[in-house]
C-alpha atoms as a PDB file:
ATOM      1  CA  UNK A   1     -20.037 -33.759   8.981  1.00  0.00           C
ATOM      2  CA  UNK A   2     -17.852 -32.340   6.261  1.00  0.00           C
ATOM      3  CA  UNK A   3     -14.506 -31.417   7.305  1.00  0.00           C
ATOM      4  CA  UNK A   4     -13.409 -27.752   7.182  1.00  0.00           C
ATOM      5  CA  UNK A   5     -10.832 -27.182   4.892  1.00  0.00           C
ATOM      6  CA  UNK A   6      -8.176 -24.585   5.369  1.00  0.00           C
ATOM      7  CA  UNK A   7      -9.068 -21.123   3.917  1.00  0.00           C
ATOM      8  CA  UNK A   8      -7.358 -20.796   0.834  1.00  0.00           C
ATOM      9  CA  UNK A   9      -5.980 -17.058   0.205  1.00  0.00           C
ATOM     10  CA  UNK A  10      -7.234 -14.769  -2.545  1.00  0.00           C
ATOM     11  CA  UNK A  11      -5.548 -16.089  -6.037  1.00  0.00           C
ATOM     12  CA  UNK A  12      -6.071 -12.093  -6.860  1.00  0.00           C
ATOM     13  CA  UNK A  13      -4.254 -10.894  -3.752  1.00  0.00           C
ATOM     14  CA  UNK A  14      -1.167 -13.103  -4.159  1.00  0.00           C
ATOM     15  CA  UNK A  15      -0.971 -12.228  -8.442  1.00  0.00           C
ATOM     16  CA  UNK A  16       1.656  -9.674  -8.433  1.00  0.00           C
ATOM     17  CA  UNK A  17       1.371  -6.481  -9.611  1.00  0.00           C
ATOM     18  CA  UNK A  18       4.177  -4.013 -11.034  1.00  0.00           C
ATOM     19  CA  UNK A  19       4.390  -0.894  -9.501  1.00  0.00           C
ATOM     20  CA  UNK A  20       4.930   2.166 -11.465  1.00  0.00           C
ATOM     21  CA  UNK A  21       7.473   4.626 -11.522  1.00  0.00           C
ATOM     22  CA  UNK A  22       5.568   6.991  -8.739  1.00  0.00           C
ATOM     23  CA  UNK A  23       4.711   3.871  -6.913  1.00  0.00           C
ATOM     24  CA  UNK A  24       8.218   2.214  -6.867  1.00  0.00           C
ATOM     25  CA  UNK A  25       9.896   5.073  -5.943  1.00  0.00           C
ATOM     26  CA  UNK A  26       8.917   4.327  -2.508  1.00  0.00           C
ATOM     27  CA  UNK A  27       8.519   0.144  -2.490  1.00  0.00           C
ATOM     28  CA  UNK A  28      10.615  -0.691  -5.277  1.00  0.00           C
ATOM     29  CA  UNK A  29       9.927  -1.654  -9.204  1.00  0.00           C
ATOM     30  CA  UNK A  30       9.777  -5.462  -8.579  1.00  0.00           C
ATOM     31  CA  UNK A  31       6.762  -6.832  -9.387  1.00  0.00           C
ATOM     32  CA  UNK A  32       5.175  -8.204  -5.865  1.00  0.00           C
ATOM     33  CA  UNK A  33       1.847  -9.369  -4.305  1.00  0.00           C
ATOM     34  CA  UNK A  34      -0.422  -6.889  -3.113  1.00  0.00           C
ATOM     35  CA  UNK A  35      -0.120  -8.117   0.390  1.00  0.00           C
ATOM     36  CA  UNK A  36       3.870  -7.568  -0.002  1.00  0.00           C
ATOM     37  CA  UNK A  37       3.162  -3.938  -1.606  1.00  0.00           C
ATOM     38  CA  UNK A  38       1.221  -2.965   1.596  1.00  0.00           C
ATOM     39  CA  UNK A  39       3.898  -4.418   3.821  1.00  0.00           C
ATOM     40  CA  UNK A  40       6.245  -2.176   2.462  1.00  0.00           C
ATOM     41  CA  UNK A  41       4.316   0.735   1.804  1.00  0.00           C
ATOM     42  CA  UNK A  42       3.686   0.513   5.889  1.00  0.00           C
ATOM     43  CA  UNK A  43       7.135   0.026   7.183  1.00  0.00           C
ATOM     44  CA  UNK A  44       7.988   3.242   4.837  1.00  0.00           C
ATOM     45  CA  UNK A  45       5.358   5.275   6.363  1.00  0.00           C
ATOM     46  CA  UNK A  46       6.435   3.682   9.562  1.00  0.00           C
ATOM     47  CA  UNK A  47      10.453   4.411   9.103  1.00  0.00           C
ATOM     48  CA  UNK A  48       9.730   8.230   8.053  1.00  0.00           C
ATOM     49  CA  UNK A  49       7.294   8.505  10.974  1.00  0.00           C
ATOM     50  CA  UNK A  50       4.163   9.540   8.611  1.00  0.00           C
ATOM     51  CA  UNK A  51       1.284   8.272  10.665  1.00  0.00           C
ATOM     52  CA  UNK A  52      -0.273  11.065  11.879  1.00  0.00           C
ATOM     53  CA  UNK A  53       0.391  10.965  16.082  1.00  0.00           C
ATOM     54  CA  UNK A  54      -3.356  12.153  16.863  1.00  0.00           C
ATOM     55  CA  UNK A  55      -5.263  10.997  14.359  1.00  0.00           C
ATOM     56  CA  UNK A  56      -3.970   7.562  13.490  1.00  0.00           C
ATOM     57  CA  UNK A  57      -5.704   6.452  10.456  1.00  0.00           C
ATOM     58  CA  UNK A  58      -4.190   9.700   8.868  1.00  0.00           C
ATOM     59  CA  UNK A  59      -0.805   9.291   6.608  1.00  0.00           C
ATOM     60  CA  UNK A  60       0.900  12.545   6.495  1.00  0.00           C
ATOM     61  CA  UNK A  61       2.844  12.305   2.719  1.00  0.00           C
ATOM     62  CA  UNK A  62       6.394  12.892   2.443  1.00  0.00           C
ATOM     63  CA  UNK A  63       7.372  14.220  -1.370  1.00  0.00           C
ATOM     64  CA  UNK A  64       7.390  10.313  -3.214  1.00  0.00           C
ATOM     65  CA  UNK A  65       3.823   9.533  -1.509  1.00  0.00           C
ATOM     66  CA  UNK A  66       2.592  12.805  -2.423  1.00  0.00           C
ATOM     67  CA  UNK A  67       3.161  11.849  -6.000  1.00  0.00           C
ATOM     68  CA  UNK A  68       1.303   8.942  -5.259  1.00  0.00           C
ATOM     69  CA  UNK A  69      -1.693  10.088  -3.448  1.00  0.00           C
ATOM     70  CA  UNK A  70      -1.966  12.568  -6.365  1.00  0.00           C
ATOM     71  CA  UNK A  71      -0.598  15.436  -4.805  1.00  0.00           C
ATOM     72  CA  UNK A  72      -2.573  15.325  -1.354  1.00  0.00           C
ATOM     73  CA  UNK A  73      -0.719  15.785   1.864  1.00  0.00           C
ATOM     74  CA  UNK A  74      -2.919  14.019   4.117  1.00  0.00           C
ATOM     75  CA  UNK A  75      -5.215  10.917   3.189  1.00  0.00           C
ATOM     76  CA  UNK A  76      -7.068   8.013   5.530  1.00  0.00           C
ATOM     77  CA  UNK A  77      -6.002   4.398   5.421  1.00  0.00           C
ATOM     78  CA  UNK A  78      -8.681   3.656   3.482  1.00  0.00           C
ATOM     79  CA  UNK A  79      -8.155   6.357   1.024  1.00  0.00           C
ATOM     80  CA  UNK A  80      -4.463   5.222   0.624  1.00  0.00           C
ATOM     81  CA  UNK A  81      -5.401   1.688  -0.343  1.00  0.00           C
ATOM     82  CA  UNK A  82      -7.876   3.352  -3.672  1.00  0.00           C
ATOM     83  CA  UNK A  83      -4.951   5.604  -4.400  1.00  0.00           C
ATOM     84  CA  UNK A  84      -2.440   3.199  -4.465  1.00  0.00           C
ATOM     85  CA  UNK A  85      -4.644   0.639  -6.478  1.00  0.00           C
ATOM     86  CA  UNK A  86      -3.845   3.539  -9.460  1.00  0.00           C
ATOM     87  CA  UNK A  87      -0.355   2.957  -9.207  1.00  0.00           C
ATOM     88  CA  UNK A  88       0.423  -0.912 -10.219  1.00  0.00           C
ATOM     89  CA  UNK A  89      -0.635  -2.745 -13.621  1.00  0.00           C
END
């Protein structure tokens, strides 16, 4: 029986990608992984309180994320993830 080897993470998730200037107004212009860009996109919607109390897949957009959701005030998780995709090279 073969031995199951440990799941080795996505080579394209861990690349890092550069924000740009919309995008690292609110995480930063460092270039990071996309894993790392969604941790801190999350504890800045977190720290402003943008998740939507009732509906909690819903990000309410402060003025930088507005810039970033192209000009939107309200988008789902999902959507967020598409939108910010636009936003790093």
């Amino acid at each position: 029986m073969a031995k199951k080897s440990a799941r080795k993470p996505n080579a394209a998730f861990m690349k890092p990608v550069t924000p740009d200037a919309k995008l690292a107004a609110v995480v930063g212009s460092t270039p990071l992984p996309r894993t790392e860009l969604t941790k801190k996109l999350w504890a800045y919607i977190k720290k402003n309180g943008l998740q939507d109390k009732k509906v909690r897949t819903q990000i309410n957009a402060d003025d930088a994320l507005k810039a970033v959701f192209g000009g939107k005030s309200k988008v789902s998780m999902f959507e967020m993830t598409k939108l910010v995709s636009g936003h790093v090279s």
